[in-house]
N, C-alpha and C. Protein backbone atom coordinates (compact mmCIF):
# COMPACT_ATOMS: atom_id res chain seq x y z
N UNK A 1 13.58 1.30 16.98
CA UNK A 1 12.37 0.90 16.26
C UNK A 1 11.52 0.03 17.19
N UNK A 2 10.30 0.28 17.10
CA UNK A 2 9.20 -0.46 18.33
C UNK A 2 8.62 -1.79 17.73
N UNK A 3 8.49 -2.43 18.75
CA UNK A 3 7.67 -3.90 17.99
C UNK A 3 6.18 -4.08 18.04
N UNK A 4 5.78 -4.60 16.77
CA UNK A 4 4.50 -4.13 16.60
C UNK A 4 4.08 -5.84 16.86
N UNK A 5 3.06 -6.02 17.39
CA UNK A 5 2.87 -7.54 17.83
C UNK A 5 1.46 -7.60 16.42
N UNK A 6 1.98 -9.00 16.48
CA UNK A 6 0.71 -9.39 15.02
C UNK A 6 -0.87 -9.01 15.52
N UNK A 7 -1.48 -9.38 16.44
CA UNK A 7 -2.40 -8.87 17.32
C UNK A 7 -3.13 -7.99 17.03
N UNK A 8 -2.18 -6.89 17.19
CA UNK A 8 -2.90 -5.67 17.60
C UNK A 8 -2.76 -4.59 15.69
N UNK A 9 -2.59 -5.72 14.70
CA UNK A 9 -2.34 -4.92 13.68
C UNK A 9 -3.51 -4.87 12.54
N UNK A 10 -4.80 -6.00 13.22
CA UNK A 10 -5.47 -5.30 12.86
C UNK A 10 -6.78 -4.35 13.23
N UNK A 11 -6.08 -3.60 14.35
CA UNK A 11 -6.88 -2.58 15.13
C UNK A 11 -6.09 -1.05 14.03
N UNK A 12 -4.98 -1.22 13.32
CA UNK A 12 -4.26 -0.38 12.54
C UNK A 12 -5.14 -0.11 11.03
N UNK A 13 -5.95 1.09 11.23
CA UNK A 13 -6.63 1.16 10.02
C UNK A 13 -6.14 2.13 8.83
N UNK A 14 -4.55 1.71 9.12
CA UNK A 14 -3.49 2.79 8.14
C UNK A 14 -2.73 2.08 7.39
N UNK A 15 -2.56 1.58 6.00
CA UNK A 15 -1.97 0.65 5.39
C UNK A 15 -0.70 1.77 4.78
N UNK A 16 0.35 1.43 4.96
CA UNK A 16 1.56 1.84 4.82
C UNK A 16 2.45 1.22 4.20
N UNK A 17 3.26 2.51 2.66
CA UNK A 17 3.43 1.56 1.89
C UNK A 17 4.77 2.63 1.34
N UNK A 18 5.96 1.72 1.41
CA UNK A 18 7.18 2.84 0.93
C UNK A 18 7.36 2.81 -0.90
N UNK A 19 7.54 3.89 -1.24
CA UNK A 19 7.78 3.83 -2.57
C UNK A 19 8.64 4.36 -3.00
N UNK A 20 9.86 3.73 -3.90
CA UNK A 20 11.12 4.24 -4.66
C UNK A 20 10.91 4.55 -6.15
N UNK A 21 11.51 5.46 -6.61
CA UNK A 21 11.73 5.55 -7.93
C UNK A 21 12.71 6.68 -8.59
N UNK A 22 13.18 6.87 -9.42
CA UNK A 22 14.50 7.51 -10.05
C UNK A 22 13.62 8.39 -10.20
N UNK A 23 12.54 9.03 -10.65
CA UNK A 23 11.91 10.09 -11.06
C UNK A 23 10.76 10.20 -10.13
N UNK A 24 9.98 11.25 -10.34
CA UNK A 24 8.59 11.66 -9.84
C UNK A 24 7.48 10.74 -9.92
N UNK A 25 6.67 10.44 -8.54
CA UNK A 25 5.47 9.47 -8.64
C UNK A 25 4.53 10.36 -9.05
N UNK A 26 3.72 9.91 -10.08
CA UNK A 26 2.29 10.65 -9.85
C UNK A 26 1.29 10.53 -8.83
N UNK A 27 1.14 8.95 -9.15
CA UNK A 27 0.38 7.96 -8.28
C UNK A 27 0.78 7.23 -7.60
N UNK A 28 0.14 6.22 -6.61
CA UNK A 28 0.06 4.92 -5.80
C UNK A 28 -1.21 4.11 -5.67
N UNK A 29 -1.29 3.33 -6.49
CA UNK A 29 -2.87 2.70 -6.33
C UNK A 29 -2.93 1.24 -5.65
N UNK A 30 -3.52 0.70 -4.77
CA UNK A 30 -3.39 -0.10 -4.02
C UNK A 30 -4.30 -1.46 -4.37
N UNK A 31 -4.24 -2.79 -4.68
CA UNK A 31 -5.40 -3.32 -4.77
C UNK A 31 -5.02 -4.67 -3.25
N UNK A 32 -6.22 -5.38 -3.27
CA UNK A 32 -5.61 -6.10 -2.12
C UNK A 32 -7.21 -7.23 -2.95
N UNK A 33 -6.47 -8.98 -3.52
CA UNK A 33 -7.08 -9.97 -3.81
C UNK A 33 -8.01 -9.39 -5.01
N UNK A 34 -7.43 -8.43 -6.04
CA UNK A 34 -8.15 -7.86 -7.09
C UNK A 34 -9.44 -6.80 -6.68
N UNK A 35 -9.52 -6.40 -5.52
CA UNK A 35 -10.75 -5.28 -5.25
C UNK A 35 -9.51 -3.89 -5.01
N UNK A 36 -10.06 -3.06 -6.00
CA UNK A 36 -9.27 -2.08 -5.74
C UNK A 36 -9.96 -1.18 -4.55
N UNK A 37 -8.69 -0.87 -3.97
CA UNK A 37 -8.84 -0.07 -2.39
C UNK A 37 -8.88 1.09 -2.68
N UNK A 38 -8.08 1.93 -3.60
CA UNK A 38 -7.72 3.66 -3.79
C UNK A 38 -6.93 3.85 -3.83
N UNK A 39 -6.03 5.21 -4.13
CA UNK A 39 -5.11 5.71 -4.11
C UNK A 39 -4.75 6.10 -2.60
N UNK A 40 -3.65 5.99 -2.58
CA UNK A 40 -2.43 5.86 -1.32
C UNK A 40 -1.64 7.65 -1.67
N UNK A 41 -1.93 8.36 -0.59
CA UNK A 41 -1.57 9.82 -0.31
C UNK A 41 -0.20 9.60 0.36
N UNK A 42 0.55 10.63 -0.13
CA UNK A 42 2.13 10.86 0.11
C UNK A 42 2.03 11.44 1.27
N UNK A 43 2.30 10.33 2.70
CA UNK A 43 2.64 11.32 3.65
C UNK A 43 4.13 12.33 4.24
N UNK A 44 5.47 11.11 3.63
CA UNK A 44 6.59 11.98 4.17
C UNK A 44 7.46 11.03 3.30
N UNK A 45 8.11 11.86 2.74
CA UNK A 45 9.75 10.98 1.06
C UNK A 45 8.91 9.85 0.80
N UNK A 46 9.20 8.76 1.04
CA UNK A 46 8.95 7.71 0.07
C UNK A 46 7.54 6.71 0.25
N UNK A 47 6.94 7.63 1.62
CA UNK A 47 5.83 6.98 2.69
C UNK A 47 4.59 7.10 2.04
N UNK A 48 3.69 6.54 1.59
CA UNK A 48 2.51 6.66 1.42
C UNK A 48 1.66 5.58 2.71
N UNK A 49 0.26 6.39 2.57
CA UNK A 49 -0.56 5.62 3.19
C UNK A 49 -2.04 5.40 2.49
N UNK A 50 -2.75 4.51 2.96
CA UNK A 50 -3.72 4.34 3.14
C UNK A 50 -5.27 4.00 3.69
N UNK A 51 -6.30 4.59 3.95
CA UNK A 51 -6.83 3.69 4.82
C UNK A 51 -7.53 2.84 4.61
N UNK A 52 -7.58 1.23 5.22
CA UNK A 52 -8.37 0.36 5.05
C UNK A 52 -8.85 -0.41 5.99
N UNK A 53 -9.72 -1.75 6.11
CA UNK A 53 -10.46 -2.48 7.09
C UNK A 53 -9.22 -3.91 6.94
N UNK A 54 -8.33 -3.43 7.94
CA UNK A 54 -7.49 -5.10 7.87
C UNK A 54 -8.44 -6.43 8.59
N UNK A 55 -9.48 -5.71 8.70
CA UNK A 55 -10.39 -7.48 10.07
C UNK A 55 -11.14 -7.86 8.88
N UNK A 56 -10.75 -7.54 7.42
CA UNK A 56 -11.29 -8.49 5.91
C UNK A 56 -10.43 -9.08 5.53
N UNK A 57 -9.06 -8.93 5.86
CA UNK A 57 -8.50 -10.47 5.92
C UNK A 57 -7.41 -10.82 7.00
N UNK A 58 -8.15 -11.07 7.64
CA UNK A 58 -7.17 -11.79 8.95
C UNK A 58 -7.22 -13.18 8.29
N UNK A 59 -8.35 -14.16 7.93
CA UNK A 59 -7.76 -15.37 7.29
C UNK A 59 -7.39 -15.66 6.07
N UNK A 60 -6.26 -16.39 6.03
CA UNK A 60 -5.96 -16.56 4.46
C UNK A 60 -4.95 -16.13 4.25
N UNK A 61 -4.54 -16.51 3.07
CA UNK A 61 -3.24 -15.69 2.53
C UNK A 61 -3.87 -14.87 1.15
N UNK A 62 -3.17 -13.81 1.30
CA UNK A 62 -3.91 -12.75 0.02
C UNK A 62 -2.84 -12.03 -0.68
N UNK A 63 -3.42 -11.43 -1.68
CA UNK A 63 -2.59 -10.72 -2.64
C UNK A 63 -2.67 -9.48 -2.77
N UNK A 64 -1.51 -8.81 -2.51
CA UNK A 64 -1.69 -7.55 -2.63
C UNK A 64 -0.66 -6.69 -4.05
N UNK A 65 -1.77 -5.65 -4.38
CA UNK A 65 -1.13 -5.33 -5.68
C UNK A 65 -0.57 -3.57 -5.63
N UNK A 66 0.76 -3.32 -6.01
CA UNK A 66 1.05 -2.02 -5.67
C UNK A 66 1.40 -1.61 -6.90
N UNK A 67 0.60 -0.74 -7.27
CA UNK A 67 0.79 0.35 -8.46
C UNK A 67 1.29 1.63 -8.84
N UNK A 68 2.48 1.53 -8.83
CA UNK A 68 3.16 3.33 -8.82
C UNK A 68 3.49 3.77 -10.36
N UNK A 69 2.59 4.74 -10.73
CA UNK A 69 2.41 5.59 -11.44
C UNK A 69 3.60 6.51 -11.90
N UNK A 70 4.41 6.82 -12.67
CA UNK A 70 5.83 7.67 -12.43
C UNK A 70 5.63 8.55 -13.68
N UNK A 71 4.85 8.36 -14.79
CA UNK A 71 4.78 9.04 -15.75
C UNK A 71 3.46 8.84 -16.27
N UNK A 72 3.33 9.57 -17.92
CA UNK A 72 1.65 9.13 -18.22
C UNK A 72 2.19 7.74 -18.98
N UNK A 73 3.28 7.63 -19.56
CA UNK A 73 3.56 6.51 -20.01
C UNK A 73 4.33 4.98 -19.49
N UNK A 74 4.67 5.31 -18.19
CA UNK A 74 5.44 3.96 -17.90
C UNK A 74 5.10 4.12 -16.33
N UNK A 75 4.68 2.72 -15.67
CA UNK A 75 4.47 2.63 -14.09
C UNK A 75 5.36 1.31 -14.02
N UNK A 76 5.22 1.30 -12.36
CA UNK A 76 5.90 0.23 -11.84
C UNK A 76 4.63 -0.50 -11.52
N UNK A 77 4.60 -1.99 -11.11
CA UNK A 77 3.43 -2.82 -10.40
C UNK A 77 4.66 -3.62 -9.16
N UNK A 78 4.24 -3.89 -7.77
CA UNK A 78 4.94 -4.86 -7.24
C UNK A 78 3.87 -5.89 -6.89
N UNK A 79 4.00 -7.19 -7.08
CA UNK A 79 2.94 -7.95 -6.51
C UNK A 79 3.68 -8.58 -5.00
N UNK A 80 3.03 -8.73 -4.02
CA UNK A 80 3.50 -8.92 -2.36
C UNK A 80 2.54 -10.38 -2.86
């Protein structure tokens, strides 16, 4: 596994985000400090991505909100 130096991560305009669940995702919706970003596309098993502008928050500490969708009736949320 390669080391990614803090630096150069936000020249990375691919937000990458693993997702588990016992059943089928529908969705992945991403928010970051309550502005929702979009839905996050399944690239490979549990990998989703997204793209975004990480040089909007290099300062600060922020909140990020992960929304996985698994049915029409029940989702997961993780707050980071």
């Amino acid at each position: 596994m390669g080391v990614v130096f803090f630096d150069s991560i936000v020249y990375v305009n691919i937000c990458r985000i693993l997702v588990f669940a016992p059943v089928t995702i529908q969705s992945v919706k991403v928010q970051i400090d309550d502005v929702y970003l979009g839905e996050a596309k399944q690239s490979a098993g549990p990998l989703y991505v997204l793209e975004w502008e990480p040089f909007h928050y290099i300062g600060g500490l922020h909140n990020i909100m992960v929304q996985a969708v698994v049915s029409y009736k029940f989702y997961y949320i993780c707050r980071l």
